[in-house]
C-alpha atoms as a PDB file:
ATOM      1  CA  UNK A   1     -56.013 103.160  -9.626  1.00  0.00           C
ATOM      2  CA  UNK A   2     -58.601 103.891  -6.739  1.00  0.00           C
ATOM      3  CA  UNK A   3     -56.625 103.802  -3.463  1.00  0.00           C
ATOM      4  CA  UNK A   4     -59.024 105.573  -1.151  1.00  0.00           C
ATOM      5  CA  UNK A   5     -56.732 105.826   1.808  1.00  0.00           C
ATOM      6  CA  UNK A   6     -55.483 108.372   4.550  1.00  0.00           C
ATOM      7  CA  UNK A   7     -52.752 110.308   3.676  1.00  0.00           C
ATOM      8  CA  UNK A   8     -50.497 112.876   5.413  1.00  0.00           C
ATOM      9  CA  UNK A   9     -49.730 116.363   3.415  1.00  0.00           C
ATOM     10  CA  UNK A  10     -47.508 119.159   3.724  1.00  0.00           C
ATOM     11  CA  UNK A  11     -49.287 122.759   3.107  1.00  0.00           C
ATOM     12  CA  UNK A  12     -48.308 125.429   1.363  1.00  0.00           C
ATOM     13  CA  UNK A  13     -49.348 128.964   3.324  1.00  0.00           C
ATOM     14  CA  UNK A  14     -52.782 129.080   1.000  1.00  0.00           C
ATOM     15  CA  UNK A  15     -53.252 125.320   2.128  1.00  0.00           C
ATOM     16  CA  UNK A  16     -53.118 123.690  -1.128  1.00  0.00           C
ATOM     17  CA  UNK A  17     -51.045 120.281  -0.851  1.00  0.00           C
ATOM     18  CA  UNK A  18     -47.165 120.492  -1.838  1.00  0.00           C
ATOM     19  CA  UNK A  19     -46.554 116.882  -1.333  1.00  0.00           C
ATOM     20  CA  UNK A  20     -48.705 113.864  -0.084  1.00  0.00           C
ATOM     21  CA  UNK A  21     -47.239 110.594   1.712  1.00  0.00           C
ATOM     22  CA  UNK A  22     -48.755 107.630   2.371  1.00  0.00           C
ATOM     23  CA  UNK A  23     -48.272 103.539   2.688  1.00  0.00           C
ATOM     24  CA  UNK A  24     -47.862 103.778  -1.595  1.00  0.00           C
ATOM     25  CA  UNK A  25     -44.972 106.485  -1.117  1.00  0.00           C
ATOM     26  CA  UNK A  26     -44.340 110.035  -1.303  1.00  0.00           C
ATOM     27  CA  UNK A  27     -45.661 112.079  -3.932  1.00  0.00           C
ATOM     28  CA  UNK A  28     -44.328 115.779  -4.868  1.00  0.00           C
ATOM     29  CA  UNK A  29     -47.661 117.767  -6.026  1.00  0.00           C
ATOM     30  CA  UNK A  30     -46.122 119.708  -9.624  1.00  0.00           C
ATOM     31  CA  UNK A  31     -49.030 121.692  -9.952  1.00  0.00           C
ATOM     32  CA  UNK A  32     -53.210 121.834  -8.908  1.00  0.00           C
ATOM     33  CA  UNK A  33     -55.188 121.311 -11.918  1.00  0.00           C
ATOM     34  CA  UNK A  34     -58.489 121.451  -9.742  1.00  0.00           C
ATOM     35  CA  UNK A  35     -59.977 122.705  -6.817  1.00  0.00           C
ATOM     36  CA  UNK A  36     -63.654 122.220  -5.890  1.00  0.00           C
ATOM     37  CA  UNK A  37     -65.843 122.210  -2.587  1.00  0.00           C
ATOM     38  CA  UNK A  38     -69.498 121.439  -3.029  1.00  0.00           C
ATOM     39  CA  UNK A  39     -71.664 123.683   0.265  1.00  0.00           C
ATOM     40  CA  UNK A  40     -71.270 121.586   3.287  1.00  0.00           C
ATOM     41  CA  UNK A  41     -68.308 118.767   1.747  1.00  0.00           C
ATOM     42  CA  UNK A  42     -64.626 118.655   2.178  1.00  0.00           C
ATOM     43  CA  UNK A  43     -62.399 120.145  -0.295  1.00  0.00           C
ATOM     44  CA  UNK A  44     -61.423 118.277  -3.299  1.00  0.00           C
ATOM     45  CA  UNK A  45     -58.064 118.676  -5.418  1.00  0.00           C
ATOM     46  CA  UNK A  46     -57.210 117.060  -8.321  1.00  0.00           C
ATOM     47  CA  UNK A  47     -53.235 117.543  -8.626  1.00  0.00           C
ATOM     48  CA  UNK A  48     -50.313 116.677 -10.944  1.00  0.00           C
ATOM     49  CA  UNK A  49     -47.727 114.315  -8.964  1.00  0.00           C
ATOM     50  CA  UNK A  50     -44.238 112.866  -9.898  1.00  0.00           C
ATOM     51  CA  UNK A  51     -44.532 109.445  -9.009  1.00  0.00           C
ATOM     52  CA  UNK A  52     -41.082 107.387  -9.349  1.00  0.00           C
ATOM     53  CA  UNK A  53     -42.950 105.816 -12.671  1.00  0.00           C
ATOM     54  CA  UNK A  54     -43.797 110.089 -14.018  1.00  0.00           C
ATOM     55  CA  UNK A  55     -45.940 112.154 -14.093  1.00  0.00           C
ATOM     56  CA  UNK A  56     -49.592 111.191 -12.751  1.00  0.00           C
ATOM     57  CA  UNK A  57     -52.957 112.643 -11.846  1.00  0.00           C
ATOM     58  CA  UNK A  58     -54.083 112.266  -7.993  1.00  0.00           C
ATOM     59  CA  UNK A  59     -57.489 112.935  -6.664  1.00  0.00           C
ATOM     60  CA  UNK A  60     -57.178 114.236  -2.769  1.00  0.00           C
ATOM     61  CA  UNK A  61     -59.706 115.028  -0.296  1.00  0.00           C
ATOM     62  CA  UNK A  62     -58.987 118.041   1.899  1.00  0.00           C
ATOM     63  CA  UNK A  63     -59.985 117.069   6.134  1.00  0.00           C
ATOM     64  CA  UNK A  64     -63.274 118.466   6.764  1.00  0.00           C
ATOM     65  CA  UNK A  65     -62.142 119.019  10.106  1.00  0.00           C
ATOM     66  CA  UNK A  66     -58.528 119.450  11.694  1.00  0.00           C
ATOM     67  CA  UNK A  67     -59.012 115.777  13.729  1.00  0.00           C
ATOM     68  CA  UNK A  68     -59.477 114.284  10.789  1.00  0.00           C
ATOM     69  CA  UNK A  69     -56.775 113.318   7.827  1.00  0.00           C
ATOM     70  CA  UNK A  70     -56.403 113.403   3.942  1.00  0.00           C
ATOM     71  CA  UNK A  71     -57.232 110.744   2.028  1.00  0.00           C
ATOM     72  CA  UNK A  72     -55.705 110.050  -1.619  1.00  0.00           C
ATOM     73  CA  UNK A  73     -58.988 108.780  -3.780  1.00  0.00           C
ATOM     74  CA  UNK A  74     -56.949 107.852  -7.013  1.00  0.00           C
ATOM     75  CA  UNK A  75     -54.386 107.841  -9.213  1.00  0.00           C
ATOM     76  CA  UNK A  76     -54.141 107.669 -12.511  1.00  0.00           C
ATOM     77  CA  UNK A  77     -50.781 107.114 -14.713  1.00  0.00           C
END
């Protein structure tokens, strides 16, 4: 499912997301499958959730600067 909207995550101390909330709910991040960040882009993460329906794969983008937010791409069951 493409969602494509901001998010809000919590950090772990290396910055990788732990968990990811947004207007679709509040995902716990199992594990980062992942991690990429082409010269000049923001980071991207491709992550294991538990959603309330399982397991899932989520596609995150990282902020490219601190004013800006995350943003959940997609989601896949």
């Amino acid at each position: 499912m493409l969602i494509d909207e901001p998010v809000s995550a919590e950090t772990t101390p290396t910055g990788r997301p732990s968990q990811i909330t947004g207007p679709h709910g509040c995902y716990q991040v199992r594990r980062v499958l992942e991690e990429w960040q082409a010269p000049g882009e923001a980071r991207y993460y491709r992550l294991q959730i538990t959603t309330p329906n399982g397991l899932a794969i989520a596609e995150v983008l990282a902020p490219r600067t601190t004013t800006t937010q995350w943003t959940l791409r997609q989601v896949w069951p």
